[in-house]
Structure formats: structure tokens, C-alpha cells
N, C-alpha and C. Protein backbone atom coordinates (compact mmCIF):
# COMPACT_ATOMS: atom_id res chain seq x y z
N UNK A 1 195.13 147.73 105.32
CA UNK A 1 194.36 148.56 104.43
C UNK A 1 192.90 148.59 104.87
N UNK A 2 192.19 149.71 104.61
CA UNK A 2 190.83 150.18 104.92
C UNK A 2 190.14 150.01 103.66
N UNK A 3 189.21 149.57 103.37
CA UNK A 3 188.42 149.80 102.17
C UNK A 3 186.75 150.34 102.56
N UNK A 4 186.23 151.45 101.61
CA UNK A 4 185.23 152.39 102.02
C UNK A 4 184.49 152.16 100.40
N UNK A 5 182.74 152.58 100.62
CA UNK A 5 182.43 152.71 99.66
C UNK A 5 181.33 153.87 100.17
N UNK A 6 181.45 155.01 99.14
CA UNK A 6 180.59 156.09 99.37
C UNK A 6 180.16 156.31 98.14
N UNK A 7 179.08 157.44 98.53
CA UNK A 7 178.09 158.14 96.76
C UNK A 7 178.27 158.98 97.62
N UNK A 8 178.71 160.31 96.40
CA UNK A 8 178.51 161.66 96.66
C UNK A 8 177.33 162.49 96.82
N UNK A 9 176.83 163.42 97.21
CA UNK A 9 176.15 164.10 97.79
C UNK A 9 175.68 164.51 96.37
N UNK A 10 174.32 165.02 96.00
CA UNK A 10 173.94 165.27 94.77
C UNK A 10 174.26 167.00 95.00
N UNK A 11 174.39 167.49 94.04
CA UNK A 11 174.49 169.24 94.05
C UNK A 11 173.07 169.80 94.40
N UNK A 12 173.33 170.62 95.50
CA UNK A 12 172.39 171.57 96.21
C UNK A 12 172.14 172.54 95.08
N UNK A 13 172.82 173.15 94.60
CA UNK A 13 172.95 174.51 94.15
C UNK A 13 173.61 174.42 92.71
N UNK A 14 172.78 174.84 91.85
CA UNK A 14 173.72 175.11 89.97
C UNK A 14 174.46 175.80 90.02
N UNK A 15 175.71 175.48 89.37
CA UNK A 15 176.80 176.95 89.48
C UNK A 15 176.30 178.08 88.72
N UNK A 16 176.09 179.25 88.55
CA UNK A 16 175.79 180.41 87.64
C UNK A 16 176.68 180.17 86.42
N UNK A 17 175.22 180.34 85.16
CA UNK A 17 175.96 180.05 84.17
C UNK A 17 176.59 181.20 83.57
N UNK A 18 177.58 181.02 82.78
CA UNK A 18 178.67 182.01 82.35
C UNK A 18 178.72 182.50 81.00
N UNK A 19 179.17 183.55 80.43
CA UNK A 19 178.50 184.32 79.45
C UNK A 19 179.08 183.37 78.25
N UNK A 20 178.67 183.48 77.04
CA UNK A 20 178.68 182.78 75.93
C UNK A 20 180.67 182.92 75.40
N UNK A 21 181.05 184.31 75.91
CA UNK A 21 182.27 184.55 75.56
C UNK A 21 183.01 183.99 76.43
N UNK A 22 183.02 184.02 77.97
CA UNK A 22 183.52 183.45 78.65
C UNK A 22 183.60 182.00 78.50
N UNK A 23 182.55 181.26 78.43
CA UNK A 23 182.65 179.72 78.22
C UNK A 23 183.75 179.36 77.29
N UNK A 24 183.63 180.52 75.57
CA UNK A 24 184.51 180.17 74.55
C UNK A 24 185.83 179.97 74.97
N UNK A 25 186.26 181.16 75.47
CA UNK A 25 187.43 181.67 76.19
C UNK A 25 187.94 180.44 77.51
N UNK A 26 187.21 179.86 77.95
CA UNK A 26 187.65 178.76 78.96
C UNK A 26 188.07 177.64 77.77
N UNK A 27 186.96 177.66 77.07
CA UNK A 27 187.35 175.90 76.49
C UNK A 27 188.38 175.81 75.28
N UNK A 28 188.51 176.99 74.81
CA UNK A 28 189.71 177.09 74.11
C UNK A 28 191.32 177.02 75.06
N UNK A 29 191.30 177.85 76.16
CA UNK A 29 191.88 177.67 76.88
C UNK A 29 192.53 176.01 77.65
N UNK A 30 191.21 175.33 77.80
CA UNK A 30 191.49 174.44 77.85
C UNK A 30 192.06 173.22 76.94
N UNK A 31 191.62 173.79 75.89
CA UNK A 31 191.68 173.18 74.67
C UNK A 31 193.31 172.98 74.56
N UNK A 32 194.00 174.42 74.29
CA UNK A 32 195.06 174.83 74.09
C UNK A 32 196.60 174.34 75.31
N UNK A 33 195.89 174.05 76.61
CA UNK A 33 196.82 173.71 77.90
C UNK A 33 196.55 172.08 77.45
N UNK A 34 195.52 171.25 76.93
CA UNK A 34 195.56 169.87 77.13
C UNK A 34 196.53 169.62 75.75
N UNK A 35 196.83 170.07 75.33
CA UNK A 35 197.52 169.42 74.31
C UNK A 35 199.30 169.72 74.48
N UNK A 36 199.86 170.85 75.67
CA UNK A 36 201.08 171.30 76.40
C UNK A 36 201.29 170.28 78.02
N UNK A 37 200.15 170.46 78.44
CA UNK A 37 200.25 169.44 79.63
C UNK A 37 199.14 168.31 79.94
N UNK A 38 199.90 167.17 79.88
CA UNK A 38 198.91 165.87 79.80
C UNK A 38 198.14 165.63 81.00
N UNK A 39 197.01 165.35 79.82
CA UNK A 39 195.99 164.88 81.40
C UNK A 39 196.28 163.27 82.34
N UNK A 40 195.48 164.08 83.93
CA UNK A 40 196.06 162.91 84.76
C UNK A 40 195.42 161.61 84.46
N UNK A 41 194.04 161.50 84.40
CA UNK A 41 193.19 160.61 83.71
C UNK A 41 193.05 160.32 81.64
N UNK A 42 194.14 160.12 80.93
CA UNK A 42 193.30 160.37 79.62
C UNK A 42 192.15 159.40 79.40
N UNK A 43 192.11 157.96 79.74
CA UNK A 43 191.43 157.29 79.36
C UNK A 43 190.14 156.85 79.75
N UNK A 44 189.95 157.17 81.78
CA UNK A 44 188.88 157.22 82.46
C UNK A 44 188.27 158.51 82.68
N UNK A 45 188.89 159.68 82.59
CA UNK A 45 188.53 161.01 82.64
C UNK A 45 186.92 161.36 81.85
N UNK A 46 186.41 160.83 81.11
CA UNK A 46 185.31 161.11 80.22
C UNK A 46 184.28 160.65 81.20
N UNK A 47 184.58 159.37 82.24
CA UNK A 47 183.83 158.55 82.87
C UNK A 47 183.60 158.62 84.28
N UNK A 48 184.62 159.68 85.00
CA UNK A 48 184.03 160.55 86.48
C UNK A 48 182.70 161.14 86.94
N UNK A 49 182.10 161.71 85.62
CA UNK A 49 180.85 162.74 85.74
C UNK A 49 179.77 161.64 86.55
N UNK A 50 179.85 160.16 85.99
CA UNK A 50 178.81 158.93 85.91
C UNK A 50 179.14 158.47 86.80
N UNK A 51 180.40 158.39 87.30
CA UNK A 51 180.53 157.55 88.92
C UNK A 51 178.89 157.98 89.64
N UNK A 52 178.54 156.48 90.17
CA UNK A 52 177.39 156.79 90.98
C UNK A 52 177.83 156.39 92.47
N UNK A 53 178.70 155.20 92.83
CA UNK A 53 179.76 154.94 93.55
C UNK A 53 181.06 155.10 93.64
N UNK A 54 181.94 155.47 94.54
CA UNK A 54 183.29 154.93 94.70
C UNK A 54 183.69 154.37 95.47
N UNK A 55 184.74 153.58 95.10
CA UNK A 55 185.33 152.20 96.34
C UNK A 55 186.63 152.59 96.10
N UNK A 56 187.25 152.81 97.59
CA UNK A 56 188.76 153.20 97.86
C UNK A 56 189.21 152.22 98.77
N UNK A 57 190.60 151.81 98.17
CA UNK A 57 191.50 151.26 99.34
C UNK A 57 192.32 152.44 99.57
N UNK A 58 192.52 152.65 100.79
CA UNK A 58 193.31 153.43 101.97
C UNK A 58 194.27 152.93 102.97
N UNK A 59 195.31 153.28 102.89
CA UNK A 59 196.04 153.05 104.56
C UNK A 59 195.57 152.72 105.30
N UNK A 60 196.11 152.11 105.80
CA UNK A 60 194.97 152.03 107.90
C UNK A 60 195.62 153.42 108.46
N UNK A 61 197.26 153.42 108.14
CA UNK A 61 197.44 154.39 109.32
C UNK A 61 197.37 155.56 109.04
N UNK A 62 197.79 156.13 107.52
CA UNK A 62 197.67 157.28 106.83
C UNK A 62 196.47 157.82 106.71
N UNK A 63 195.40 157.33 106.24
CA UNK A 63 194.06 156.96 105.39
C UNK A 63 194.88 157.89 103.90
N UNK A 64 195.80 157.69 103.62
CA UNK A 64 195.98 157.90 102.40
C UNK A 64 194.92 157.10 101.46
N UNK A 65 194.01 157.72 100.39
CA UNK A 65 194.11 157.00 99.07
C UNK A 65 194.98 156.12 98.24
N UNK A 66 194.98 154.81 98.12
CA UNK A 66 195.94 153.48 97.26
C UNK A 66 195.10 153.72 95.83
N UNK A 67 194.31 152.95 95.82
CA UNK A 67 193.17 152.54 94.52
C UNK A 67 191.99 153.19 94.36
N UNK A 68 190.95 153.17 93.58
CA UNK A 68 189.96 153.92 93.59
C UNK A 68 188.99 153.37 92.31
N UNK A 69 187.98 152.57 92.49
CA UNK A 69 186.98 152.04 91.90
C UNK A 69 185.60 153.10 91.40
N UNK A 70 185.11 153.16 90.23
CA UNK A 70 183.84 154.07 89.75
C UNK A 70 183.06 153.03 89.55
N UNK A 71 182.02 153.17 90.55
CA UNK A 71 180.55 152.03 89.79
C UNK A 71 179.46 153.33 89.08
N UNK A 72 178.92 153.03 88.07
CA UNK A 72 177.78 153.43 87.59
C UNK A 72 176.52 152.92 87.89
N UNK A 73 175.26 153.87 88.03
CA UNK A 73 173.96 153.88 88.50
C UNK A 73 173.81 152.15 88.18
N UNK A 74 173.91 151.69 86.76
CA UNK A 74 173.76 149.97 86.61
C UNK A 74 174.65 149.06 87.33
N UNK A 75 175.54 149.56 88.40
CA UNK A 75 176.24 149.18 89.25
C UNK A 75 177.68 148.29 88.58
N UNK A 76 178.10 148.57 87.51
CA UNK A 76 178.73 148.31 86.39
C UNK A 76 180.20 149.36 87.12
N UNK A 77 181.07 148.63 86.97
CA UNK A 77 182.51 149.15 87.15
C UNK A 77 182.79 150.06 85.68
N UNK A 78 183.33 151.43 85.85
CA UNK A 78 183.30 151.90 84.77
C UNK A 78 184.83 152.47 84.68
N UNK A 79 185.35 152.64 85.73
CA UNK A 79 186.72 153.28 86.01
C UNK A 79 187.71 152.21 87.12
N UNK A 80 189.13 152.15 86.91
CA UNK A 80 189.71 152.34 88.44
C UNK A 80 191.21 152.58 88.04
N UNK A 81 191.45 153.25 89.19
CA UNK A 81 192.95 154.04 89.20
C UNK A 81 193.79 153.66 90.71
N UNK A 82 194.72 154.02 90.08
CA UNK A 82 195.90 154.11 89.17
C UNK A 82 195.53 152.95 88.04
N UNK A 83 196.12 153.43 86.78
CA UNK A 83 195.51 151.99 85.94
C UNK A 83 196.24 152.61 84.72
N UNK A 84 197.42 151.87 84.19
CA UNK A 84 197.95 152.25 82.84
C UNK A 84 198.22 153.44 82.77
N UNK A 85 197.61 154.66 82.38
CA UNK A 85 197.85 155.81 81.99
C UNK A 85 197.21 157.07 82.68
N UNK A 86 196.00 156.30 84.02
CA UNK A 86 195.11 156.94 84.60
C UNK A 86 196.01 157.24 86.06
N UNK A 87 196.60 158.20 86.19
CA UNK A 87 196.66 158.06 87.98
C UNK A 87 195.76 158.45 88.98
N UNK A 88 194.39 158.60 88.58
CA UNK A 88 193.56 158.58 89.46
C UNK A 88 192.92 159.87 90.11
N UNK A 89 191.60 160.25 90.41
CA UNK A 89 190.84 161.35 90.85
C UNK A 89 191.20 161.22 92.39
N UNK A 90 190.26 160.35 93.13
CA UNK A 90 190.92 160.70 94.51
C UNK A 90 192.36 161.16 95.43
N UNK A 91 193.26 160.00 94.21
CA UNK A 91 194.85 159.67 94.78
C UNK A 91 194.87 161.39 94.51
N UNK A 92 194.49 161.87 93.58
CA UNK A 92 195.08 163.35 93.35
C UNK A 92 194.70 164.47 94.28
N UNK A 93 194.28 164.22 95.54
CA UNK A 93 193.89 165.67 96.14
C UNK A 93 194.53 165.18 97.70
N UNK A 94 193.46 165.85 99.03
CA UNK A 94 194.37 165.70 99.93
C UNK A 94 193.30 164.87 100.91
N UNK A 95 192.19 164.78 100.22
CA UNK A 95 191.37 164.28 101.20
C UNK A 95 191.90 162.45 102.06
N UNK A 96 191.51 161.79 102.88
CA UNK A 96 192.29 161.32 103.81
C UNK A 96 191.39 160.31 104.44
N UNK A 97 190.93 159.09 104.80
CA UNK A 97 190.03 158.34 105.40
C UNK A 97 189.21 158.78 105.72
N UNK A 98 189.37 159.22 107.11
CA UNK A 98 188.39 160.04 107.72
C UNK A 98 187.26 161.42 107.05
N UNK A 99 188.44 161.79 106.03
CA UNK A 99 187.23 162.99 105.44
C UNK A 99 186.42 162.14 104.56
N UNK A 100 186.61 160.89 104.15
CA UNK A 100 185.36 160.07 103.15
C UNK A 100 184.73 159.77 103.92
N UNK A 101 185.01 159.52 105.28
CA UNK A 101 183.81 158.86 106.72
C UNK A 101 182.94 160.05 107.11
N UNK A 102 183.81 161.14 107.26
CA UNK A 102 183.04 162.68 107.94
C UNK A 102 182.46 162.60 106.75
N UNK A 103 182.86 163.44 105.23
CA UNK A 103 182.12 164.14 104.60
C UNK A 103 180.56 163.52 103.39
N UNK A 104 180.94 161.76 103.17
CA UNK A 104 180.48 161.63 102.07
C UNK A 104 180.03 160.07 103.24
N UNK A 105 179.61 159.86 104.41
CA UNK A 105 179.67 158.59 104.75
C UNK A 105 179.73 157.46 104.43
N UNK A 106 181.09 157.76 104.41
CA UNK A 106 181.64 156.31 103.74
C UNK A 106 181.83 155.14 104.98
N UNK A 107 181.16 153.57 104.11
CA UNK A 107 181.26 152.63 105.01
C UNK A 107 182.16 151.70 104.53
N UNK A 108 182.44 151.01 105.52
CA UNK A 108 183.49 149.73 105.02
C UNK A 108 183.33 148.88 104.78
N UNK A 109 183.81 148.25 103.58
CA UNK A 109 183.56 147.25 102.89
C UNK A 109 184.42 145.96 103.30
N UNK A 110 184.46 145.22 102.70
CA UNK A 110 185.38 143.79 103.16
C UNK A 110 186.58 143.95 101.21
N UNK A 111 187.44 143.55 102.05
CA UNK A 111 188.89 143.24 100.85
C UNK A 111 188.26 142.58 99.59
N UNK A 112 187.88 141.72 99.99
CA UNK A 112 187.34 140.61 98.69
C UNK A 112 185.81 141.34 97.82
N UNK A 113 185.31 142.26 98.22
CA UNK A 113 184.66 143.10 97.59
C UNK A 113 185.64 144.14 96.55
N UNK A 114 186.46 144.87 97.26
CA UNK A 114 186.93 145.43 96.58
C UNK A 114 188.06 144.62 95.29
N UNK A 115 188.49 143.73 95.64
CA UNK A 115 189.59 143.15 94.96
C UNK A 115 188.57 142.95 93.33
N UNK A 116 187.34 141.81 94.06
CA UNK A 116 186.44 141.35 92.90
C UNK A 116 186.16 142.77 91.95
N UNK A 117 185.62 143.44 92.54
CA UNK A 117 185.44 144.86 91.21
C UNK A 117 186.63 145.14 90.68
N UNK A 118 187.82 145.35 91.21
CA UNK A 118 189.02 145.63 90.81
C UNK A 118 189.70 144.86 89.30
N UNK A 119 189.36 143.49 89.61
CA UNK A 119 189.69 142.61 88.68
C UNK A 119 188.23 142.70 87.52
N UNK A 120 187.91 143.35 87.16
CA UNK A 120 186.60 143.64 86.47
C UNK A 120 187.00 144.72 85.06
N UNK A 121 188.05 145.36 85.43
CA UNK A 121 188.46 145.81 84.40
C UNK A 121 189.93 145.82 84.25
N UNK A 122 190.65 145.11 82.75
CA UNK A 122 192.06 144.80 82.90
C UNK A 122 192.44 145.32 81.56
């Protein structure tokens, strides 16, 4: 296993904000699909926006995503997934070792770093 810890890139650019009807029309929408199909995160999901860090264990050979740690700006563990009911933000897309090294320079950490935060929230 590989373990990486990166911070995301702050936003360049505000998305254009969207008309007062449209917003309604999304969040009802959303409103209406979360209660037909369950969310992947219910319990850490509130607590992604605040990740100021993340710490991933990965494959060596895949660089698949395993685990996935959220530190906050107070460097405070606030999330980690898979976890009970959470299966996790990273595990869910396609990104892959190397794109946390290319895109967000991610460095490597040692096992016993990651394990210690890991055991931080049970």
C-alpha cells in the first residue's frame, strides 16, 4: 500500500450564480431524489466542504483508492471512509495514484501516520 497526503487547489474561478428559480428547482429536486436514493456519505457528507487535507491509502499496483482520511484547517480528523454507512468521496470516482501525484501533489506519507489518524475516529 501507498499512502499520500494532499490539499486541494483553492478555486480559481466562482461558478456563475444561478437564477433564484433555478436554485429552487435544483434543491427541491434534490430534496425529492435524497429521500428515493440514499446518499453515499449520510453521516460525513456535511463535512467534505472543510476537508483542508486528505490522506489516502492506495494500492501500490492499482493506485486504486482503499481509505480516505479529512483533516480540517485545526488539523483535527473530521471524516474517514469507508466507515459504517459512509462509502467514501475519493473511493467513488476514477481518479488513481498517480492523478493525486500529477494533479493535487500529493506526497507520501509513512503507514503509521496514516493508521494513527485513522484510529481517531471510531
Amino acid at each position: 500500500m501507498k499512502y499520500i497526503k494532499f490539499k486541494l487547489p483553492e478555486n480559481i474561478s466562482e461558478p456563475p450564480k444561478d437564477g433564484i428559480l433555478k436554485k429552487l428547482f435544483f434543491n427541491l429536486l434534490g430534496n425529492v431524489l435524497s429521500k428515493i436514493i440514499p446518499k453515499a456519505n449520510p453521516d460525513f457528507e456535511k463535512y467534505i466542504d472543510d476537508v483542508e487535507y486528505w490522506i489516502l491509502e492506495c494500492e501500490t499496483e492499482s493506485g486504486i483508492p482503499i481509505r480516505e482520511i479529512g483533516i480540517d484547517k485545526n488539523e483535527k480528523v473530521i471524516l474517514k471512509m469507508p466507515f459504517k454507512n459512509d462509502y467514501g468521496y475519493w473511493i467513488d470516482n476514477y481518479f488513481l495514484l498517480n492523478d493525486f501525484v500529477n494533479k493535487f501533489n500529493a506526497v507520501e506519507i509513512e503507514k503509521k501516520d496514516f493508521e494513527a489518524n485513522w484510529e481517531k475516529i471510531n
